[in-house]
Protein backbone atom coordinates (compact mmCIF):
# COMPACT_ATOMS: atom_id res chain seq x y z
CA UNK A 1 2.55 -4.78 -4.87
CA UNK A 2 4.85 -6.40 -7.74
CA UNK A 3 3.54 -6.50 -11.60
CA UNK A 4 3.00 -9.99 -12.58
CA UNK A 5 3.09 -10.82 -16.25
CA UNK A 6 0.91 -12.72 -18.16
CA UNK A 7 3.16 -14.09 -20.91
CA UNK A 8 3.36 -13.51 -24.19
CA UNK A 9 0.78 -10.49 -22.90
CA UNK A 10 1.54 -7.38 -20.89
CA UNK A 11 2.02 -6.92 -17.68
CA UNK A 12 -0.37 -5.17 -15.11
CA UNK A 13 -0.14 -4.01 -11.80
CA UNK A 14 -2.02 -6.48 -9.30
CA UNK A 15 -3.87 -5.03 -6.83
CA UNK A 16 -5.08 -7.73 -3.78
CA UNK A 17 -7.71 -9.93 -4.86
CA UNK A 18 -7.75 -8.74 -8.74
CA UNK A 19 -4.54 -10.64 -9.88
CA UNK A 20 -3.48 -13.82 -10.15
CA UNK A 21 0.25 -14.95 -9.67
CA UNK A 22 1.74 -16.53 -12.95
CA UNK A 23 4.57 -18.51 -11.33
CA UNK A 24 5.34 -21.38 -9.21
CA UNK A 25 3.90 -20.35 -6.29
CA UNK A 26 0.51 -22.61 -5.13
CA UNK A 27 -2.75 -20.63 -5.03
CA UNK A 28 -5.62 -21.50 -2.35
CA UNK A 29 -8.40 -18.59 -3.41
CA UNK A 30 -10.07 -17.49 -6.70
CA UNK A 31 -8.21 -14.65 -8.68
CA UNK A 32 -9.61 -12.71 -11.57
CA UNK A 33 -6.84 -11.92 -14.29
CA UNK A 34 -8.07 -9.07 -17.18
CA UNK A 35 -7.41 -10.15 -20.49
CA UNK A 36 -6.74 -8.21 -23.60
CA UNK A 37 -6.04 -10.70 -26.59
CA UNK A 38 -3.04 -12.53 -24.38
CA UNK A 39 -2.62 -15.97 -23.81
CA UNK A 40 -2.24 -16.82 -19.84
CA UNK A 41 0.36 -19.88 -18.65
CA UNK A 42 -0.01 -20.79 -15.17
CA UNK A 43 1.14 -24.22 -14.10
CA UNK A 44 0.62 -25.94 -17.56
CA UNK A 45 -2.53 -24.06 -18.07
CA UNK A 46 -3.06 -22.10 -21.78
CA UNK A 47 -6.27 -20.23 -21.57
CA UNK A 48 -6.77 -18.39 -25.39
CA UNK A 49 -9.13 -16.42 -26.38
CA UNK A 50 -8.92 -13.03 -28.33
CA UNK A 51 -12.45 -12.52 -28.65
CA UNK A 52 -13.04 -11.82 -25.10
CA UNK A 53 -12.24 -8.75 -23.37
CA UNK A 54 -13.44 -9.53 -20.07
CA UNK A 55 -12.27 -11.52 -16.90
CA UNK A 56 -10.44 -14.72 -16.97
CA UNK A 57 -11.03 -16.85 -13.70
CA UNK A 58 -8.56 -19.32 -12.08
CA UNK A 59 -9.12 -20.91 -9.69
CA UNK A 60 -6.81 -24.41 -8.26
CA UNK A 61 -7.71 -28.04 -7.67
CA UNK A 62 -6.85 -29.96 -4.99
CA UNK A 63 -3.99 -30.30 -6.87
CA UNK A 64 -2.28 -27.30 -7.60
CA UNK A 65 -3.30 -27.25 -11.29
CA UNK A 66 -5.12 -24.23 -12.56
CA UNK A 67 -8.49 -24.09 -14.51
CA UNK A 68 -9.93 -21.34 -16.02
CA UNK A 69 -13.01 -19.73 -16.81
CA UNK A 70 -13.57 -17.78 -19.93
């Protein structure tokens, strides 16, 4: 499998089902992303938080657009 990155953070190798794909490519399923203080862009989305060291979840709407959570 290709790394994804999780911009400005690091990137991590995805393994099916654990990683979400940060780029323009449409989403139908839920992905968990692992955070470690980065901030996570995916179609417009900016999910933030340094305090939390745990799973991110995004998941798409009906319309493509990304929301997350923390």
């Amino acid at each position: 499998m290709p790394k994804y990155l999780l911009v400005p953070g690091p990137v991590f190798d995805a393994k099916v089902g654990d990683f979400v794909y940060l780029g323009s490519q449409m989403l139908s399923l839920l992905y968990k992303v692992p955070m470690s203080d980065c901030v996570i862009k995916a179609h417009g989305l900016t999910c933030h938080d340094e305090s939390y060291k745990g799973l991110v979840w995004l998941t798409p709407d009906p319309t493509g657009k990304y929301h997350a959570g923390c």
